[in-house]
Each structure stands twice: as C-alpha cells, then as structure tokens.
C-alpha atoms as a PDB file:
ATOM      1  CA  UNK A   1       6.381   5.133  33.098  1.00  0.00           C
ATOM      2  CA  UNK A   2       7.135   4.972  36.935  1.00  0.00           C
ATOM      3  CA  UNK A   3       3.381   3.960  38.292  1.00  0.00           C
ATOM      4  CA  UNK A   4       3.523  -0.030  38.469  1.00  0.00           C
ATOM      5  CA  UNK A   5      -0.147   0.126  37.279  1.00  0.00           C
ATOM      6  CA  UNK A   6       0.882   1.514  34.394  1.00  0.00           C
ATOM      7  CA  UNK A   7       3.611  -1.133  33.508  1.00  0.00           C
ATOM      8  CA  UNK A   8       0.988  -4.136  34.504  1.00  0.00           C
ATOM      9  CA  UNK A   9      -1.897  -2.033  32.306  1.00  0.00           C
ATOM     10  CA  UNK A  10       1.200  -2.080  29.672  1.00  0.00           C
ATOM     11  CA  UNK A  11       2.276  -5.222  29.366  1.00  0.00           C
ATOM     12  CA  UNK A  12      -1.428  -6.310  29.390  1.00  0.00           C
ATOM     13  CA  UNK A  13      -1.977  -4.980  25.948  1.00  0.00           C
ATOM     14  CA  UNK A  14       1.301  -6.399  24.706  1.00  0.00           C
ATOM     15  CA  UNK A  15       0.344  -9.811  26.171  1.00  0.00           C
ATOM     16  CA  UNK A  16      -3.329  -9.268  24.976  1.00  0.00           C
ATOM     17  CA  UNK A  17      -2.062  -8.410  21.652  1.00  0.00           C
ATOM     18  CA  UNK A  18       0.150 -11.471  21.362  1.00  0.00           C
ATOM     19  CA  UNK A  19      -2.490 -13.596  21.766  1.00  0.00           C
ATOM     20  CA  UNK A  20      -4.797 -12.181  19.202  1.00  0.00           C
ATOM     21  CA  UNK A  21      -7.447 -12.824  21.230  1.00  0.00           C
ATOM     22  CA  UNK A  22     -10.718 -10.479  21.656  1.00  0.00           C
ATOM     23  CA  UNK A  23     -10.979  -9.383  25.271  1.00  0.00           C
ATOM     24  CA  UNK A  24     -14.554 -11.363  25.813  1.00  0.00           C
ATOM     25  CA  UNK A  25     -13.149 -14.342  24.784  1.00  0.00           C
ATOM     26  CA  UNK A  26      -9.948 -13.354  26.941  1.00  0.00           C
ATOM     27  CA  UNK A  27     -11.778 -12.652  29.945  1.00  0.00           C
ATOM     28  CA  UNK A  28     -14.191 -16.057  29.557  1.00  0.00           C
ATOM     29  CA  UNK A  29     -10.762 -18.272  29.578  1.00  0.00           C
ATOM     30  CA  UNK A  30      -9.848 -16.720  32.675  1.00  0.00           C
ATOM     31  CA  UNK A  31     -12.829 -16.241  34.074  1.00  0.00           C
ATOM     32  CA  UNK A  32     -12.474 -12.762  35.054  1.00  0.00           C
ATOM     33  CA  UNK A  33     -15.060 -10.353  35.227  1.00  0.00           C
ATOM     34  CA  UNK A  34     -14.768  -7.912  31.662  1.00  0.00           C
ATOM     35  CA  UNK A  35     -15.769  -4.408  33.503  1.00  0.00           C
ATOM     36  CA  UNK A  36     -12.859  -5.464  36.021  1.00  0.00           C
ATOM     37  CA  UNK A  37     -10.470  -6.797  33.452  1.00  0.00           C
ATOM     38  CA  UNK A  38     -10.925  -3.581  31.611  1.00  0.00           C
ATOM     39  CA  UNK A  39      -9.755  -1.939  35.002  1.00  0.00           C
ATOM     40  CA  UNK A  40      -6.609  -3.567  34.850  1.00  0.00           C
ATOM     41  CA  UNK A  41      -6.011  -2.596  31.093  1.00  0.00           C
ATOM     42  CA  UNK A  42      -6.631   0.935  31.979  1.00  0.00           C
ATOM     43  CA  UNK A  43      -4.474   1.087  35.642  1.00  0.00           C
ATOM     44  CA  UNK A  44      -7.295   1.889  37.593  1.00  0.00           C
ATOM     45  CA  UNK A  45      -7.197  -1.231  39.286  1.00  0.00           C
ATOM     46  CA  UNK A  46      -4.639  -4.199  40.477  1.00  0.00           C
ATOM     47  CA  UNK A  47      -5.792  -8.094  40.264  1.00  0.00           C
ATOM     48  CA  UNK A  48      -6.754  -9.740  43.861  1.00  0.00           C
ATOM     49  CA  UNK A  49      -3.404 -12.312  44.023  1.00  0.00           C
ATOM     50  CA  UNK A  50      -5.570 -15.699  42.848  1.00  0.00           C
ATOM     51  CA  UNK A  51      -6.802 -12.973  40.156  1.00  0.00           C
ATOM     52  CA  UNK A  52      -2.950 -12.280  39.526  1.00  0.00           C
ATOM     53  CA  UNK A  53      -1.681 -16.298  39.544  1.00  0.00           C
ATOM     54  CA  UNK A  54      -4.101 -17.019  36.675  1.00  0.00           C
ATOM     55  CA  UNK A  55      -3.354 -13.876  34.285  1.00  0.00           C
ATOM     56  CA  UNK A  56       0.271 -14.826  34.644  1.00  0.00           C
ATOM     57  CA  UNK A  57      -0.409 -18.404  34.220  1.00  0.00           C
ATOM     58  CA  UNK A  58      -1.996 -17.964  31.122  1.00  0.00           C
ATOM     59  CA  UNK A  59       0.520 -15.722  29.628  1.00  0.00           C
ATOM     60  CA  UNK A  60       3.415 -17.759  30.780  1.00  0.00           C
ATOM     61  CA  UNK A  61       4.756 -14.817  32.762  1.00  0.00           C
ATOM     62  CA  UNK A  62       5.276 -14.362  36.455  1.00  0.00           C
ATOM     63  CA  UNK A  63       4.485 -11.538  38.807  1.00  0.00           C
ATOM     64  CA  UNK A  64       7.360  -9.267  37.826  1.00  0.00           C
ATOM     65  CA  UNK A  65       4.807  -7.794  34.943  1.00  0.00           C
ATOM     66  CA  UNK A  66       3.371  -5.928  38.001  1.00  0.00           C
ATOM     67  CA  UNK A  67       6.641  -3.742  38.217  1.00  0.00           C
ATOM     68  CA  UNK A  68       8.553  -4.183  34.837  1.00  0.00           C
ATOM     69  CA  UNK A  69       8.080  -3.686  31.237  1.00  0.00           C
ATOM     70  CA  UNK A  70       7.434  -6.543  29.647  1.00  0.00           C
ATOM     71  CA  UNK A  71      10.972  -6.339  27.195  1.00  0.00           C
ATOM     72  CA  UNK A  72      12.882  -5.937  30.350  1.00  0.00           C
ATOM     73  CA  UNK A  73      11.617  -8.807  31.681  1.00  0.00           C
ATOM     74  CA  UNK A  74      11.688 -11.193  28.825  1.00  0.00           C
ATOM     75  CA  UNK A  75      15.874  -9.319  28.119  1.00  0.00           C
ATOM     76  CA  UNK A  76      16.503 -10.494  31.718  1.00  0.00           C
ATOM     77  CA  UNK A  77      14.629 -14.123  31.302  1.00  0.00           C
ATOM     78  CA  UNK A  78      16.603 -14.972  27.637  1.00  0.00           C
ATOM     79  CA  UNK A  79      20.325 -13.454  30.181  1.00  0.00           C
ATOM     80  CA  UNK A  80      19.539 -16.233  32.926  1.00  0.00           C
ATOM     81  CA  UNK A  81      18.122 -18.943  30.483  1.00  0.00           C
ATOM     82  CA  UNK A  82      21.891 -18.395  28.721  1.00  0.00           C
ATOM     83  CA  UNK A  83      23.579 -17.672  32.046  1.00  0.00           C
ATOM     84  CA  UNK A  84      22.398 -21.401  33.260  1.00  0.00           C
ATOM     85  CA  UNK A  85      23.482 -23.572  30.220  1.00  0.00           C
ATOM     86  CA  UNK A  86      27.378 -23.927  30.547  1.00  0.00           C
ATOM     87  CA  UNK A  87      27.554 -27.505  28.579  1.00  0.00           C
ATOM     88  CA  UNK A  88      31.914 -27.232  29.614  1.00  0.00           C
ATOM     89  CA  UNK A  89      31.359 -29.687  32.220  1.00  0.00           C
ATOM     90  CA  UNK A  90      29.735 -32.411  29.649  1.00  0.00           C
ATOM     91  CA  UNK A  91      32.225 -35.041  27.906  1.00  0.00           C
ATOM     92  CA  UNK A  92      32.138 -35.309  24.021  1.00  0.00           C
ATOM     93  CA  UNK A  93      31.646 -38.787  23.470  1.00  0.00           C
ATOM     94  CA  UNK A  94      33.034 -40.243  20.105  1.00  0.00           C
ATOM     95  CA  UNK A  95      29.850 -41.093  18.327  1.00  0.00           C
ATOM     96  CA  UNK A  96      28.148 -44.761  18.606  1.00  0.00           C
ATOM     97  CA  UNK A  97      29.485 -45.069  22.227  1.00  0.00           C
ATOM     98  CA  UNK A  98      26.317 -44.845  24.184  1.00  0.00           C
ATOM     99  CA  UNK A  99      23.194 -44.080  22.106  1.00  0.00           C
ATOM    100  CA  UNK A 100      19.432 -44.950  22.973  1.00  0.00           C
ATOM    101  CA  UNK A 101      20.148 -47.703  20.721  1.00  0.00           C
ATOM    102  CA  UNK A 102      22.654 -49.396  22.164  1.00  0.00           C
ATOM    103  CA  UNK A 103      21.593 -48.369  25.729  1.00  0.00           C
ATOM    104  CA  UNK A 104      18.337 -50.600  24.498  1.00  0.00           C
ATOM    105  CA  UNK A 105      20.127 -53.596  23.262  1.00  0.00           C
ATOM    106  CA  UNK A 106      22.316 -54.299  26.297  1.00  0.00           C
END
C-alpha cells in the first residue's frame, strides 16, 4: 500500500474500529458530513486541513496517519516515548528525606 489515501482510508478503519463506535454517531461527534466521511474511508477523498485537525484530535493521533500505517506510527511513538525517559541523571534519595509530607510540614 503505496497511495497515502490508502494508508489514511486504512488507519481510519483501525481507528474507527477501536472506538467501537457506529459511523453516524462517529461522524455527529465530529461533525463531519457522513457521504464525505465515507469518502475518506474509501480513499476517494482527503479531509480539508480543519477537517484533518479534528479527526486526529479525536483519535489522539497526528497528521502522520495521512502517510503511515497506523502500527508504524504508534512502533515509532512507544521508540521516542522510551528514547526520552533516561531517569540516570535523577539522584536516589534514601527514603523519608524529602516526601510531600515532610515538604508540607516545614
């Protein structure tokens, strides 16, 4: 699958399908037109940008489901989520030293 249309018409099922919702009630939260959101599931169409922000805000996805496949995105997102958290630089304190508690007390 090479056609971005395709991926986006894709990973709209899979996203659709995750939320178990039924595509009126879908297209009613969003506010998007059914005969056009049935466009997008079937590549004949792309989203107008604003169209875009709100699909992707609802899913909790960005724009990159326009050009990816949806595992390839969420593999990459889980590599720099673990990439970022490097805890080496953080102290172990021995235990009672500083605590909300005792922060709250002083």
């Amino acid at each position: 699958m090479t056609n971005p249309r395709e991926h986006f018409a894709a990973n709209l099922d899979i996203l659709i399908q995750r939320r178990g919702l039924p595509i009126s009630a879908l297209c009613r939260e969003l506010g998007i037109n059914r005969t056009q959101f049935n466009r997008y599931k079937s590549a004949e169409s792309w989203p107008r940008p604003d169209v875009l922000d709100r699909i992707c805000r609802y899913f909790g996805v960005n724009a990159r489901i326009y050009l990816e496949p949806l595992d390839q995105i969420e593999r990459r997102a889980k590599v720099e989520v673990t990439a970022r958290i490097d805890t080496s630089f953080v102290p172990a304190m021995p235990a009672g030293e500083f605590s909300p508690v005792t922060w709250a007390a002083e």
